[in-house]
C-alpha atoms as a PDB file:
ATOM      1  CA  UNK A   1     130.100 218.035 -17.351  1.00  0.00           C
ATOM      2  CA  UNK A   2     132.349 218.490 -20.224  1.00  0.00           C
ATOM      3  CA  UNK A   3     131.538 222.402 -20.803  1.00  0.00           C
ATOM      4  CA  UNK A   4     132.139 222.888 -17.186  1.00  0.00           C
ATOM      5  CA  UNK A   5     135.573 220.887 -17.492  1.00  0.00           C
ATOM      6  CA  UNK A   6     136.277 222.923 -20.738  1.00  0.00           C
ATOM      7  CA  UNK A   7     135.650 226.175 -19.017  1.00  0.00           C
ATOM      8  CA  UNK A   8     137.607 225.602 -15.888  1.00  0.00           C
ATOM      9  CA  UNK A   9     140.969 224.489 -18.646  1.00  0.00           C
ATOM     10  CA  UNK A  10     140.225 227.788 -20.546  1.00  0.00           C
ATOM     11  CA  UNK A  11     140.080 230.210 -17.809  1.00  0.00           C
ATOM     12  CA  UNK A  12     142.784 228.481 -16.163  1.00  0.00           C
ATOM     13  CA  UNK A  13     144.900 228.613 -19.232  1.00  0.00           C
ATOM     14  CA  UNK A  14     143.767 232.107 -19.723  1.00  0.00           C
ATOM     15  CA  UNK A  15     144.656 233.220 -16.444  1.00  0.00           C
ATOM     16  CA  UNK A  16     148.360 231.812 -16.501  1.00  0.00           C
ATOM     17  CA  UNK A  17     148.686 233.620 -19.947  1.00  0.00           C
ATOM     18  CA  UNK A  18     147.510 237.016 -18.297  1.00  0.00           C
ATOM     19  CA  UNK A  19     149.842 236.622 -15.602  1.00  0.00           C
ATOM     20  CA  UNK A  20     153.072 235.668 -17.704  1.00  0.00           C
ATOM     21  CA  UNK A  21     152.176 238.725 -20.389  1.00  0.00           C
ATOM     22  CA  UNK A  22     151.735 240.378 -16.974  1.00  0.00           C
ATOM     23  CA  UNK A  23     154.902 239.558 -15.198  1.00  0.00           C
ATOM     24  CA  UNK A  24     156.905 239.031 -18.080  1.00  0.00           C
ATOM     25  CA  UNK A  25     155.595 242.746 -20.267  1.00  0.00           C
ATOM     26  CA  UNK A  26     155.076 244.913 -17.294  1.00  0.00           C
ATOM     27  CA  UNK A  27     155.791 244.455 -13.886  1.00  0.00           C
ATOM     28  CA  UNK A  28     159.411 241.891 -14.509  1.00  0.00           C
ATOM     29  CA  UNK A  29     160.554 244.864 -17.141  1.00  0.00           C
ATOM     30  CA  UNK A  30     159.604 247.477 -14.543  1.00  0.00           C
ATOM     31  CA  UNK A  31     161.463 246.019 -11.541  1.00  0.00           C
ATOM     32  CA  UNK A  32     164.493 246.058 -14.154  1.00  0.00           C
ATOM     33  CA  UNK A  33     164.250 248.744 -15.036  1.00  0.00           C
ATOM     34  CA  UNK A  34     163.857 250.382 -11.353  1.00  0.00           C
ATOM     35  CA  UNK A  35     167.680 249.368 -11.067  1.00  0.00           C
ATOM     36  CA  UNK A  36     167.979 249.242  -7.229  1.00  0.00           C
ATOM     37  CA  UNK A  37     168.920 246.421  -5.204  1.00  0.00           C
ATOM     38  CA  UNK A  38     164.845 245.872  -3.774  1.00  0.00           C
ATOM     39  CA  UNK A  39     163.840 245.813  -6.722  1.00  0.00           C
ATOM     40  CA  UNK A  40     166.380 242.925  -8.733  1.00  0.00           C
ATOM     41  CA  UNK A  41     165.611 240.881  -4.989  1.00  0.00           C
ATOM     42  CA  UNK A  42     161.617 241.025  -6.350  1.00  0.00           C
ATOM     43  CA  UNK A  43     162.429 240.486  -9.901  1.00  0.00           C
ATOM     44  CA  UNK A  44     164.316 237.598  -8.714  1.00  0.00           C
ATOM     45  CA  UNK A  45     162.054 236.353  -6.481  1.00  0.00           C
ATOM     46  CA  UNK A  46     159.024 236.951  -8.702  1.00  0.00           C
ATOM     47  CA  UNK A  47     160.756 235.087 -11.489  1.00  0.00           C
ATOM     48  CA  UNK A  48     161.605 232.375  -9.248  1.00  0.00           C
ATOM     49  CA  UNK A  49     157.950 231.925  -8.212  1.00  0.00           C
ATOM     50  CA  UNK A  50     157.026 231.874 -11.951  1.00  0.00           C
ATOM     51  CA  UNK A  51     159.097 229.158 -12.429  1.00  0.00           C
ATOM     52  CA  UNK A  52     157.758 226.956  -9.807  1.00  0.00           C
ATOM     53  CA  UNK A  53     154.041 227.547 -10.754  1.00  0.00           C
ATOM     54  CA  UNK A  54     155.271 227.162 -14.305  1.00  0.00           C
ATOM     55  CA  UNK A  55     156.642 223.614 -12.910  1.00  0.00           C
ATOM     56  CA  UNK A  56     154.056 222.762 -11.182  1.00  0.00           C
ATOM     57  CA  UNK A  57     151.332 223.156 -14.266  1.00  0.00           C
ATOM     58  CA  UNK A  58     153.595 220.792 -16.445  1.00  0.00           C
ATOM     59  CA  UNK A  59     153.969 218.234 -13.820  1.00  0.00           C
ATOM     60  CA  UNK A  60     149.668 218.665 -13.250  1.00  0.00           C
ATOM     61  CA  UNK A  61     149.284 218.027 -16.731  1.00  0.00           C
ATOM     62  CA  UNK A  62     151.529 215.808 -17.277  1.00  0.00           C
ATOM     63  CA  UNK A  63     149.960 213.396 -14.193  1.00  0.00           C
ATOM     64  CA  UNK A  64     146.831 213.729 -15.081  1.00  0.00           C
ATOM     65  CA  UNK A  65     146.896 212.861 -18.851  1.00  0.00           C
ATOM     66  CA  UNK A  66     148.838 209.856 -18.128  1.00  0.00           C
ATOM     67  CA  UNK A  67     147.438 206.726 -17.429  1.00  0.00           C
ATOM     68  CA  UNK A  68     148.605 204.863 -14.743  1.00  0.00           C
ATOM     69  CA  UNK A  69     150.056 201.942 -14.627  1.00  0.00           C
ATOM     70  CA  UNK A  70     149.070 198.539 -13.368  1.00  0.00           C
ATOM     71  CA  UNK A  71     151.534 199.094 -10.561  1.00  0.00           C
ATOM     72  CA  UNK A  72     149.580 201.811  -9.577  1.00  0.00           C
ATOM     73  CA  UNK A  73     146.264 200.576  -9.472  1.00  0.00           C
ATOM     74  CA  UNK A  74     144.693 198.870  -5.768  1.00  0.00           C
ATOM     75  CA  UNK A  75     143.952 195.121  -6.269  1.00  0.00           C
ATOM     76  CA  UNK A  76     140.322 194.721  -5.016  1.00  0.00           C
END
């Protein structure tokens, strides 16, 4: 269970690196570069949905290596 749980992080991780190195190096610099007002609107936009995913991961990570709290946990 632990390789599988290993593999799923890496790829994960992997896959968020290709697609900031992907955004970020090529298609971001493109849109740029492009200069028209389409193409700033996507840059924008694509940023802006970067930033939310990017958001999103921290606030996975950061919920699920926390322990909760005794608050949180159902009295049986």
């Amino acid at each position: 269970m632990f390789a599988m749980k290993l593999t799923l992080i890496l790829l994960g991780a992997l896959l968020y690196l290709v697609g900031t190195l992907g955004w970020f190096g090529w298609l971001g610099l493109d849109l740029l570069d492009t200069g028209t007002t389409e193409a700033l609107l996507y840059a924008f936009v694509g940023t802006c949905a970067w930033l939310l995913i990017t958001f999103g991961l921290a606030i996975h990570i950061i919920k699920t290596a926390r322990p909760a709290s005794p608050l949180d946990k159902p009295e049986v």
